[in-house]
PDB file of N, CA and C in Angstrom:
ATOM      1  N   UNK A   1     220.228  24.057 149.616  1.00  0.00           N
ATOM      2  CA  UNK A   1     220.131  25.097 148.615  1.00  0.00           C
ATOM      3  C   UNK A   1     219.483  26.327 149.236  1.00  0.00           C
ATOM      4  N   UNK A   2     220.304  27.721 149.220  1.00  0.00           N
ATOM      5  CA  UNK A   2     220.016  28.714 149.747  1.00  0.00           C
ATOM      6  C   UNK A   2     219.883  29.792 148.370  1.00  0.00           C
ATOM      7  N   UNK A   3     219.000  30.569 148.491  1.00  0.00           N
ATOM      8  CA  UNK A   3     218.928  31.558 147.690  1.00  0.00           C
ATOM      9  C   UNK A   3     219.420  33.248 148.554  1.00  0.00           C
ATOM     10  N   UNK A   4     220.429  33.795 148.018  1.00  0.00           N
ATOM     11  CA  UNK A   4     221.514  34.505 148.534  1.00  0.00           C
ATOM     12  C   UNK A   4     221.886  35.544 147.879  1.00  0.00           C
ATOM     13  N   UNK A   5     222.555  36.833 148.596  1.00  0.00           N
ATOM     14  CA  UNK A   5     223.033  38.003 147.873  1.00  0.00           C
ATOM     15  C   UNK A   5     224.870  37.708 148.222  1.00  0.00           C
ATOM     16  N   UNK A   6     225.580  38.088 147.634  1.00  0.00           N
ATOM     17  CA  UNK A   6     226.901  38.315 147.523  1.00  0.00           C
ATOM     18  C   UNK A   6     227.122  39.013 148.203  1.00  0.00           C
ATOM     19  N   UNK A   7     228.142  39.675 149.796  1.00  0.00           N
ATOM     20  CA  UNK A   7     228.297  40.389 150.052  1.00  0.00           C
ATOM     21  C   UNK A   7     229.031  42.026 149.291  1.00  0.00           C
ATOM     22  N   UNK A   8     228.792  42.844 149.847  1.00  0.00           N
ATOM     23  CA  UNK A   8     229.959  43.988 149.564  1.00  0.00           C
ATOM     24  C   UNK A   8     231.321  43.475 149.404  1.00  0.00           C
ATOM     25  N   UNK A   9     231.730  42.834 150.852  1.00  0.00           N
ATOM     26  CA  UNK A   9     233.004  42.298 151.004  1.00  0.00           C
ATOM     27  C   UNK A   9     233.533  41.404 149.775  1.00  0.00           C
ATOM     28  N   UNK A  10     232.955  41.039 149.755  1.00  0.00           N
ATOM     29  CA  UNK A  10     233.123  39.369 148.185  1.00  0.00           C
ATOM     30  C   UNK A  10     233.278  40.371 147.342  1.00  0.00           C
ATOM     31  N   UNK A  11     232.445  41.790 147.076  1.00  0.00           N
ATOM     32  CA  UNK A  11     232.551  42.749 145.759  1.00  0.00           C
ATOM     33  C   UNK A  11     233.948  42.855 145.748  1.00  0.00           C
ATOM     34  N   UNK A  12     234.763  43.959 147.559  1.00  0.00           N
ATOM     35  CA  UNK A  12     235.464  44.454 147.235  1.00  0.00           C
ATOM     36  C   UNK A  12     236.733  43.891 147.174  1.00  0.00           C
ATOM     37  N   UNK A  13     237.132  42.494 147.883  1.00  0.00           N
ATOM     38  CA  UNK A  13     238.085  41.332 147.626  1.00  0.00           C
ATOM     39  C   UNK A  13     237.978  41.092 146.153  1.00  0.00           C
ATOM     40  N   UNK A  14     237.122  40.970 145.126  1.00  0.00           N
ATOM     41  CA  UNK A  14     237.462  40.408 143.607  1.00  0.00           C
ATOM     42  C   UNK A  14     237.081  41.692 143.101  1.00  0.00           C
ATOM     43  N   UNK A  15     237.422  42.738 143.281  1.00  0.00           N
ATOM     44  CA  UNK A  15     236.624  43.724 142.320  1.00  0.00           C
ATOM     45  C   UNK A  15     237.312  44.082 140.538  1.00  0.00           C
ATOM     46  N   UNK A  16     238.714  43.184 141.170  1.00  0.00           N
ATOM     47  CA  UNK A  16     239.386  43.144 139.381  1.00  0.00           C
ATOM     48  C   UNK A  16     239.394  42.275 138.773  1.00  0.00           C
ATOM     49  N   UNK A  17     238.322  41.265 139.286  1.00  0.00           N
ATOM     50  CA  UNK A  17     238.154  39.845 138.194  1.00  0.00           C
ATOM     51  C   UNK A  17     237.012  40.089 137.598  1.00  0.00           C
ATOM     52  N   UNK A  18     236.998  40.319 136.296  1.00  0.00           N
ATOM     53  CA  UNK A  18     236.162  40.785 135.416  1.00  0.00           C
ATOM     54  C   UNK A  18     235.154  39.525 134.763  1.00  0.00           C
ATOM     55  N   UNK A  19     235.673  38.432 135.532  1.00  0.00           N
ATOM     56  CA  UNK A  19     234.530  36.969 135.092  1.00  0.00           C
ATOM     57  C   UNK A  19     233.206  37.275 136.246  1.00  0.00           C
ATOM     58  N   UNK A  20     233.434  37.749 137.267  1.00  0.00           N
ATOM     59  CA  UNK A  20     232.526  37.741 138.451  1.00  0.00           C
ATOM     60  C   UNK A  20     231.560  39.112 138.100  1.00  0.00           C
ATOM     61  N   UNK A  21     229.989  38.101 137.978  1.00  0.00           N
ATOM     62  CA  UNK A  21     229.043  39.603 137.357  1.00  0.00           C
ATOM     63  C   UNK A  21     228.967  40.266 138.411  1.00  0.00           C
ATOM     64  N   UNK A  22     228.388  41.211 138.472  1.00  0.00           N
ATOM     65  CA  UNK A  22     228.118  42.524 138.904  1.00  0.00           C
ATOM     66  C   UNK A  22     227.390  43.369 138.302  1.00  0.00           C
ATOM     67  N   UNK A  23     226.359  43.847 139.034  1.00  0.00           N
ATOM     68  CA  UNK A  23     225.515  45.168 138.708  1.00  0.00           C
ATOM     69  C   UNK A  23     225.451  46.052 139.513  1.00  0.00           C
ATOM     70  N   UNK A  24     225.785  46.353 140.083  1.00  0.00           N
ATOM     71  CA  UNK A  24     226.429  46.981 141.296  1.00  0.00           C
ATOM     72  C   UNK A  24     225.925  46.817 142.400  1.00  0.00           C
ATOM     73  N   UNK A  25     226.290  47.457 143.540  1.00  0.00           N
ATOM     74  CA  UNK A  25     225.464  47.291 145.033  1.00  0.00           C
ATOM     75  C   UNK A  25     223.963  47.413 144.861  1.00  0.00           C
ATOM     76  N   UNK A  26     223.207  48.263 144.292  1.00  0.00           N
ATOM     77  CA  UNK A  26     221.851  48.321 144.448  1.00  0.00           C
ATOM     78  C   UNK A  26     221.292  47.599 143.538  1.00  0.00           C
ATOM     79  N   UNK A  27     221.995  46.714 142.794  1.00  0.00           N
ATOM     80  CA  UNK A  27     220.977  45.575 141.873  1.00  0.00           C
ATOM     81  C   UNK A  27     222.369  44.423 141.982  1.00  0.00           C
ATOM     82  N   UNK A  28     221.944  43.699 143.186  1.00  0.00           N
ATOM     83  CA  UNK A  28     223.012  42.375 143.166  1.00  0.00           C
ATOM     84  C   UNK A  28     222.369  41.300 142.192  1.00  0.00           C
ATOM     85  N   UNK A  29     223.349  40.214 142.000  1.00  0.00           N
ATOM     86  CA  UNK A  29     222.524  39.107 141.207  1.00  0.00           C
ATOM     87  C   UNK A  29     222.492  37.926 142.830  1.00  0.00           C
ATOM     88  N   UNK A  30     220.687  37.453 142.301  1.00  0.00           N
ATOM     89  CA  UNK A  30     220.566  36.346 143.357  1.00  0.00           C
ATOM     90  C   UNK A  30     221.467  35.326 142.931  1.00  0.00           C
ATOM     91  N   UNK A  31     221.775  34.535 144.110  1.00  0.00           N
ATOM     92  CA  UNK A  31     222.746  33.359 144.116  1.00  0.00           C
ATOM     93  C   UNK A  31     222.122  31.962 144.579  1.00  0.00           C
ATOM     94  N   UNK A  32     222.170  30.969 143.647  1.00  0.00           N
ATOM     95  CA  UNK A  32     221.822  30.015 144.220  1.00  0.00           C
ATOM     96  C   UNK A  32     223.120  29.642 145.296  1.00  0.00           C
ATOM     97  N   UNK A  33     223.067  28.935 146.976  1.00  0.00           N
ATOM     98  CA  UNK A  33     224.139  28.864 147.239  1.00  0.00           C
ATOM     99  C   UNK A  33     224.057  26.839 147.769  1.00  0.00           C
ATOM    100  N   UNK A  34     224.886  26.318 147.020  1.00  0.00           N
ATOM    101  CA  UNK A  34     225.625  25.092 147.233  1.00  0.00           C
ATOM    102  C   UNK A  34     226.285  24.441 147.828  1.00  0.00           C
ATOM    103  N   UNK A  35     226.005  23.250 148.561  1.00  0.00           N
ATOM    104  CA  UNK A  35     227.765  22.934 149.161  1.00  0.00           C
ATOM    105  C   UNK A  35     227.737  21.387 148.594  1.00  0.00           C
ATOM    106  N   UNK A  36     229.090  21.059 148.069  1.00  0.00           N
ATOM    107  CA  UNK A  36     228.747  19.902 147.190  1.00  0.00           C
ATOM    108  C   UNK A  36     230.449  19.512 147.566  1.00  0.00           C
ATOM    109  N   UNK A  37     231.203  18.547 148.267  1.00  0.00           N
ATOM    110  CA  UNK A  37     231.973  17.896 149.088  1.00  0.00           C
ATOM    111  C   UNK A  37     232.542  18.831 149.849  1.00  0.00           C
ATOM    112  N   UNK A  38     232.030  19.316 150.831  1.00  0.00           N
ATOM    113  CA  UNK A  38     232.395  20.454 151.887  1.00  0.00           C
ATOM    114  C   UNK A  38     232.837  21.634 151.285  1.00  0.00           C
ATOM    115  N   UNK A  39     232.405  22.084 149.325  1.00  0.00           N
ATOM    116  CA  UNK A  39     233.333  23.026 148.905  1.00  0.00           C
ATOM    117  C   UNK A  39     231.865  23.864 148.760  1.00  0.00           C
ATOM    118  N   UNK A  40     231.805  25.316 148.713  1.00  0.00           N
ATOM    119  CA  UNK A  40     230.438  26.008 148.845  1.00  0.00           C
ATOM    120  C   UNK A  40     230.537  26.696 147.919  1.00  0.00           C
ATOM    121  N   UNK A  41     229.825  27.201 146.773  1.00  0.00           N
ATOM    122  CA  UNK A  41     229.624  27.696 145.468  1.00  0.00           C
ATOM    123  C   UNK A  41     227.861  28.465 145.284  1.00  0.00           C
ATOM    124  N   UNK A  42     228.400  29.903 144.757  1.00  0.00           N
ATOM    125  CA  UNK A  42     227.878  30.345 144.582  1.00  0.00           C
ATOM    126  C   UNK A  42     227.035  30.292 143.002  1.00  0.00           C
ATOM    127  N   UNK A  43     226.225  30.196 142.164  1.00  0.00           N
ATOM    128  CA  UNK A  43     225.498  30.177 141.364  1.00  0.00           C
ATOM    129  C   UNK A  43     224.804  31.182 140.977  1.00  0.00           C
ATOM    130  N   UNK A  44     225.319  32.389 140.367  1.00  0.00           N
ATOM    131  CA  UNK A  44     224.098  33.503 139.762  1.00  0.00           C
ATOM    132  C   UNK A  44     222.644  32.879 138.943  1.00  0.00           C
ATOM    133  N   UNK A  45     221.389  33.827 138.921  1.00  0.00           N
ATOM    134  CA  UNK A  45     220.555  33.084 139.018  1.00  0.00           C
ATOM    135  C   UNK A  45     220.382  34.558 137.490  1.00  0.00           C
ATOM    136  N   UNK A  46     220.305  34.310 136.662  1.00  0.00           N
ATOM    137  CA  UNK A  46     220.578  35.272 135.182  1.00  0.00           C
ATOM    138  C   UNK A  46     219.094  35.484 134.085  1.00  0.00           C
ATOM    139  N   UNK A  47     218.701  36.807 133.923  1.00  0.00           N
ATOM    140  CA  UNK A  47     217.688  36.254 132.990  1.00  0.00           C
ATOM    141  C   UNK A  47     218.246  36.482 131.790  1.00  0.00           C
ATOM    142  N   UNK A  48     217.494  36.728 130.683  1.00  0.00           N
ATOM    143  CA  UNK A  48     218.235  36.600 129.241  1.00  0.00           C
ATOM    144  C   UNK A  48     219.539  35.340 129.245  1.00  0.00           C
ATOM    145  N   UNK A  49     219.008  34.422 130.242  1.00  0.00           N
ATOM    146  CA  UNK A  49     220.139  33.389 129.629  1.00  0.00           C
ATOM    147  C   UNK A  49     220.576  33.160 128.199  1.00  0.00           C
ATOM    148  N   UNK A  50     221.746  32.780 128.039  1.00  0.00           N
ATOM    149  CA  UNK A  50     222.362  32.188 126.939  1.00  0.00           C
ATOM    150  C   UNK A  50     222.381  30.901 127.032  1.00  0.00           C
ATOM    151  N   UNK A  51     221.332  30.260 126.003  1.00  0.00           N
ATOM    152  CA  UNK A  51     221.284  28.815 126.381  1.00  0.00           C
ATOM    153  C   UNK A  51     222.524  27.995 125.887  1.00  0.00           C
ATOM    154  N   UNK A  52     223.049  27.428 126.964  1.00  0.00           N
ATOM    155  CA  UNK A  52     224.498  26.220 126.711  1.00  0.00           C
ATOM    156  C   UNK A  52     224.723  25.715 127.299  1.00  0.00           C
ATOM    157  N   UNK A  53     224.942  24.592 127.219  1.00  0.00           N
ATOM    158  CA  UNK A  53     225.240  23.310 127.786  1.00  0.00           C
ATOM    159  C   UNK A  53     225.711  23.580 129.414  1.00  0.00           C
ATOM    160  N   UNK A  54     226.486  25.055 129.713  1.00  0.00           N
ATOM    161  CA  UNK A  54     227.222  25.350 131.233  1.00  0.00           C
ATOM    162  C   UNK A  54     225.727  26.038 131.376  1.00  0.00           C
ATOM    163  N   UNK A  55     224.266  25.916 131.253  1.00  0.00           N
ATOM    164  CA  UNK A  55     223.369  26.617 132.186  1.00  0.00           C
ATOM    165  C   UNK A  55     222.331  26.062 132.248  1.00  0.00           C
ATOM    166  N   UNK A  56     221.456  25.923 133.205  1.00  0.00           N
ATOM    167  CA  UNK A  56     220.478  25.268 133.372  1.00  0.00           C
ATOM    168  C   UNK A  56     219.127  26.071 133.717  1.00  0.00           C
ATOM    169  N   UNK A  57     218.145  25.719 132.304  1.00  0.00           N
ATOM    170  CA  UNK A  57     216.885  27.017 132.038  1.00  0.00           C
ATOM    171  C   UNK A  57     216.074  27.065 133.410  1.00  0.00           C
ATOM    172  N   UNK A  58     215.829  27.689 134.084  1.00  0.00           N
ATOM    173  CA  UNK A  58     214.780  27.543 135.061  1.00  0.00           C
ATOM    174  C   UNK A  58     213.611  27.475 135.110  1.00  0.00           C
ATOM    175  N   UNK A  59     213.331  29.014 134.182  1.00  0.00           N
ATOM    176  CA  UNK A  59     212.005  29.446 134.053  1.00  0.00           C
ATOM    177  C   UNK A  59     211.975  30.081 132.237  1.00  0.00           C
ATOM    178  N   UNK A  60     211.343  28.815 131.620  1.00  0.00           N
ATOM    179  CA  UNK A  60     211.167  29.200 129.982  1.00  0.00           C
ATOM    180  C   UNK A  60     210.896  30.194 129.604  1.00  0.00           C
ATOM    181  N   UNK A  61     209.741  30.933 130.792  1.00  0.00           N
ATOM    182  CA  UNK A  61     208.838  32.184 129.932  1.00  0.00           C
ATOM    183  C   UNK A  61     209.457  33.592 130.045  1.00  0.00           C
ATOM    184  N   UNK A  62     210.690  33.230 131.082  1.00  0.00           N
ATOM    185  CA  UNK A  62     211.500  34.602 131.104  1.00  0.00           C
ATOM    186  C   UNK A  62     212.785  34.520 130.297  1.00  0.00           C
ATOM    187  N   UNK A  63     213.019  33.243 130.460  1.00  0.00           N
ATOM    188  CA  UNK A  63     214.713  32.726 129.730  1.00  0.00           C
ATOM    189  C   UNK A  63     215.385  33.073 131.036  1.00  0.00           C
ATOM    190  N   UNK A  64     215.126  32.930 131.832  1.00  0.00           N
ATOM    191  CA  UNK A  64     215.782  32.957 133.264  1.00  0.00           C
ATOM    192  C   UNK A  64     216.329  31.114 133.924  1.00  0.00           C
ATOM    193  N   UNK A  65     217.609  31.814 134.468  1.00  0.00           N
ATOM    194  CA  UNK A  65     218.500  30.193 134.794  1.00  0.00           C
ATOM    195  C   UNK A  65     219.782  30.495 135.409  1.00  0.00           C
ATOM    196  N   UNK A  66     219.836  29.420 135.845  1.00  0.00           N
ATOM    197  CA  UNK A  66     221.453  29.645 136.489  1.00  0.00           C
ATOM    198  C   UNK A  66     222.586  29.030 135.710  1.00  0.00           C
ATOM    199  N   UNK A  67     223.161  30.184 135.729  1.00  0.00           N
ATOM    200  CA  UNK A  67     225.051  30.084 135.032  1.00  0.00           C
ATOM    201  C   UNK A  67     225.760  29.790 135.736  1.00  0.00           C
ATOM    202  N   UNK A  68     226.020  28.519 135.108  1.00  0.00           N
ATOM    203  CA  UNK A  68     227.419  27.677 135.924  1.00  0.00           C
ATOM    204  C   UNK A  68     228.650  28.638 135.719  1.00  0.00           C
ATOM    205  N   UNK A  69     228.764  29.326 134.043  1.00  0.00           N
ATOM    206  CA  UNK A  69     230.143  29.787 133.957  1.00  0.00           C
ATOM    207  C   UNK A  69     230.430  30.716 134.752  1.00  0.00           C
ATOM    208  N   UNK A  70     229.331  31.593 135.537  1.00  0.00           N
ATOM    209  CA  UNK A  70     229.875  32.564 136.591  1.00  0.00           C
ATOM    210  C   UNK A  70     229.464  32.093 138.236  1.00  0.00           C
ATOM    211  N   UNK A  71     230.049  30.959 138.223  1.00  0.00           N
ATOM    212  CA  UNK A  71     229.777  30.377 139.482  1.00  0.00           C
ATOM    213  C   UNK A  71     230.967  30.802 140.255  1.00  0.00           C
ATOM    214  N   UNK A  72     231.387  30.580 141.557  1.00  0.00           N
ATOM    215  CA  UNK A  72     232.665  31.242 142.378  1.00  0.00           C
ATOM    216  C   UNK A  72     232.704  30.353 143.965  1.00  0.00           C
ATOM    217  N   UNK A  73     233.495  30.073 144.007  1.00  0.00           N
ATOM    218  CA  UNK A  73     233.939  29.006 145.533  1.00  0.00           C
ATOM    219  C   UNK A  73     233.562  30.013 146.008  1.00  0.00           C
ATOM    220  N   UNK A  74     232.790  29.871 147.324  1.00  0.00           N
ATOM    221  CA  UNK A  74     232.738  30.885 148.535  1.00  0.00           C
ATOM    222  C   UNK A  74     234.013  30.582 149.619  1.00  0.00           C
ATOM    223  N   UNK A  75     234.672  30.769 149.839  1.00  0.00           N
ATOM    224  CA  UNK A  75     235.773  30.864 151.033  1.00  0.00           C
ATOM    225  C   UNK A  75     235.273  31.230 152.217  1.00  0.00           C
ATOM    226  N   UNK A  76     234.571  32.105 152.334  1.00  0.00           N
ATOM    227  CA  UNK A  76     234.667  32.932 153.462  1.00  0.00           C
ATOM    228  C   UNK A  76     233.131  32.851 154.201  1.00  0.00           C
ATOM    229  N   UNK A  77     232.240  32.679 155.145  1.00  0.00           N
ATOM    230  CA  UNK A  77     230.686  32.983 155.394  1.00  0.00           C
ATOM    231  C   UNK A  77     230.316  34.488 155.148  1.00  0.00           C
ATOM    232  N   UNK A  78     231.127  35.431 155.414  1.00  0.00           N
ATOM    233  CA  UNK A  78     231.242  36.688 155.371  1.00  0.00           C
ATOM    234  C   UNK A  78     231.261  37.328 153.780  1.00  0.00           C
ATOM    235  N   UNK A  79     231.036  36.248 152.884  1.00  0.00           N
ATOM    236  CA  UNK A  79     231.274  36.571 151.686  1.00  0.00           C
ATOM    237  C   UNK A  79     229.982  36.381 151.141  1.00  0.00           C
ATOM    238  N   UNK A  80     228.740  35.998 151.922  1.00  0.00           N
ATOM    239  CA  UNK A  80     227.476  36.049 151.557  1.00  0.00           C
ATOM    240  C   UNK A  80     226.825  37.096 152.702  1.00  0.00           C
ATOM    241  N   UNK A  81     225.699  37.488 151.944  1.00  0.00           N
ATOM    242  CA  UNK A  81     225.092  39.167 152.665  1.00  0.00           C
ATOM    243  C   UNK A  81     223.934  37.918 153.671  1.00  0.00           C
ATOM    244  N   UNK A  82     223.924  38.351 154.673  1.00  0.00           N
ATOM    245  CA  UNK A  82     223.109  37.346 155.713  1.00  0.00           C
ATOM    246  C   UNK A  82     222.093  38.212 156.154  1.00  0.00           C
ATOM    247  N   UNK A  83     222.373  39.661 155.759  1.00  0.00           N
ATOM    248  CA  UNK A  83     220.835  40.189 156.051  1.00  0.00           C
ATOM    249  C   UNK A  83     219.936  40.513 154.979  1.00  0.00           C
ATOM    250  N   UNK A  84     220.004  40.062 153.840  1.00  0.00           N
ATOM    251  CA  UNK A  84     219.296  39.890 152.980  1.00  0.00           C
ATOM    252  C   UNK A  84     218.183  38.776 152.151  1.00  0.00           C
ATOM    253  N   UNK A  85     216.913  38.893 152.179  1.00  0.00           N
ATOM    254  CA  UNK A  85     216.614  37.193 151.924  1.00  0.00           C
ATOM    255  C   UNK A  85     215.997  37.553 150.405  1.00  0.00           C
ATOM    256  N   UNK A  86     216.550  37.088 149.351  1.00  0.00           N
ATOM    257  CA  UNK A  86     216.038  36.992 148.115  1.00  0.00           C
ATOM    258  C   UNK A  86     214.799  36.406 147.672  1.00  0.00           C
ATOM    259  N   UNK A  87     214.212  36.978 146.760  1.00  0.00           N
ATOM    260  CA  UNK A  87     212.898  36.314 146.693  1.00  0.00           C
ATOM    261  C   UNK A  87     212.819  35.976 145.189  1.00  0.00           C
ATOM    262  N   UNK A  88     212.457  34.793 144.437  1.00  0.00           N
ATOM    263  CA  UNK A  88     212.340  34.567 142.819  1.00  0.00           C
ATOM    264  C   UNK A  88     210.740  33.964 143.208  1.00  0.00           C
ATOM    265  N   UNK A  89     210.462  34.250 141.973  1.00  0.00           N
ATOM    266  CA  UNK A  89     208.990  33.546 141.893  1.00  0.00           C
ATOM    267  C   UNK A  89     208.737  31.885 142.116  1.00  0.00           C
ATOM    268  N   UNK A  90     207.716  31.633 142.577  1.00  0.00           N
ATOM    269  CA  UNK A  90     207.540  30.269 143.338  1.00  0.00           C
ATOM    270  C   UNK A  90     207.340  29.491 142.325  1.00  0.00           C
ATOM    271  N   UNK A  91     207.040  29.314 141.292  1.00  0.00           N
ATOM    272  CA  UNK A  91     206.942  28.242 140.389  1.00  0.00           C
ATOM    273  C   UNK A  91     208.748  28.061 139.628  1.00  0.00           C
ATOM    274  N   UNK A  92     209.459  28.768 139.705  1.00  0.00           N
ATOM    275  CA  UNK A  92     211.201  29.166 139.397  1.00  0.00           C
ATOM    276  C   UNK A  92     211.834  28.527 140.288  1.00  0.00           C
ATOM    277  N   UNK A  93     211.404  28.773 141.526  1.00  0.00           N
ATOM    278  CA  UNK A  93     212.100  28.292 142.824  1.00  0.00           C
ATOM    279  C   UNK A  93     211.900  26.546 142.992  1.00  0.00           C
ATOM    280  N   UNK A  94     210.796  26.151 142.660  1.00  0.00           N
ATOM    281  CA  UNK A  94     210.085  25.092 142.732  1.00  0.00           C
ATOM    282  C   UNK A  94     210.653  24.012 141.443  1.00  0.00           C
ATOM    283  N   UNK A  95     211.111  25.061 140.804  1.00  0.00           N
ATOM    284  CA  UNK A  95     211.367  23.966 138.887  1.00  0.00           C
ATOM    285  C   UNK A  95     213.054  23.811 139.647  1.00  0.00           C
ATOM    286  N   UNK A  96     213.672  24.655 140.570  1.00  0.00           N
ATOM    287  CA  UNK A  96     214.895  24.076 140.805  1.00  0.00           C
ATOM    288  C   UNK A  96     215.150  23.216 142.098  1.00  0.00           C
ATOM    289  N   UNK A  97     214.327  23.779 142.756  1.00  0.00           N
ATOM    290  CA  UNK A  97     214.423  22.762 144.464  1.00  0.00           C
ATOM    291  C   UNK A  97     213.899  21.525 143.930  1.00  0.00           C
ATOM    292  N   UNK A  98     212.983  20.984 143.209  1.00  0.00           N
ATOM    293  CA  UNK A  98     212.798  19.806 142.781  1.00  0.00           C
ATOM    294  C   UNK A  98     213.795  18.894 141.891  1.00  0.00           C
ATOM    295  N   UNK A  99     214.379  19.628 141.042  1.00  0.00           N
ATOM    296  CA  UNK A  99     215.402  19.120 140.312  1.00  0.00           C
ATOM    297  C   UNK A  99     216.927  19.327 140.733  1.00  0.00           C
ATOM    298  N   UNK A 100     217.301  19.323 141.909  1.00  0.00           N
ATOM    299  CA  UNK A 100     218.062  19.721 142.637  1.00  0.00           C
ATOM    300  C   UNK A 100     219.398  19.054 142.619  1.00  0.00           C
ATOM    301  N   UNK A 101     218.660  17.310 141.800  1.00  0.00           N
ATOM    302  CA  UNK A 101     219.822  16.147 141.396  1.00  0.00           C
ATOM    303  C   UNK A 101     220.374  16.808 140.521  1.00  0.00           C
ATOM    304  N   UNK A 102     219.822  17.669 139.257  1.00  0.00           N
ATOM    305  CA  UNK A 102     220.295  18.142 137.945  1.00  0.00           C
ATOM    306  C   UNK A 102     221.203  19.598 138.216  1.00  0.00           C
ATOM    307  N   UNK A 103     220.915  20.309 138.997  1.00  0.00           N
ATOM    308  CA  UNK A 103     221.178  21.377 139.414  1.00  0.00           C
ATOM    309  C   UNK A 103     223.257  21.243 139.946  1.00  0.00           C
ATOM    310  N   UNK A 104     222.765  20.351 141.016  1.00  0.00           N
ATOM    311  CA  UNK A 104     224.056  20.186 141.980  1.00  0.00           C
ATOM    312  C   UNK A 104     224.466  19.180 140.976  1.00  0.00           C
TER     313      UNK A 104
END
């Protein structure tokens, strides 16, 4: 489990699929990043979640969690930003690296 930015490239390859969030280049959404039978998936990490059954709460006191429904196969390595290292608060990070069975 990697915590990750989306490249540009990944922007400008899907930029007309309107399921894939976006806030633009200067406010990316962090990504939890996955690999779960050699297939690699990205995970936005969302506050103001909408609590439902496709998301899993992270952090109660923000309503912050990751959305399965805007999750996305990564294809490509080049489709994650590698010079970027995301940072979420350590007790957030900690409620998911521990529960990591529930997560994946």
């Amino acid at each position: 489990m990697e915590l990750r930015y989306l490249s540009s490239l990944f922007y400008q390859k899907y930029k007309d699929c309107t399921e894939i969030l976006s806030k633009g280049e200067t406010r990316p959404y962090i990504i939890i990043l996955i690999e779960v039978e050699n297939n690699k998936f990205a995970i936005p990490i969302r506050t103001n979640l909408h609590k439902t059954k496709d998301c899993y709460e992270s952090n109660p006191q923000s309503n912050s969690g990751l959305d399965y429904t805007k999750a996305v196969v990564i294809s490509r390595d080049d489709y994650i930003d590698s010079t970027k290292y995301p940072e979420i608060e350590h007790k957030e990070y900690n409620y998911i690296k521990f529960k990591d069975y529930v997560v994946i």
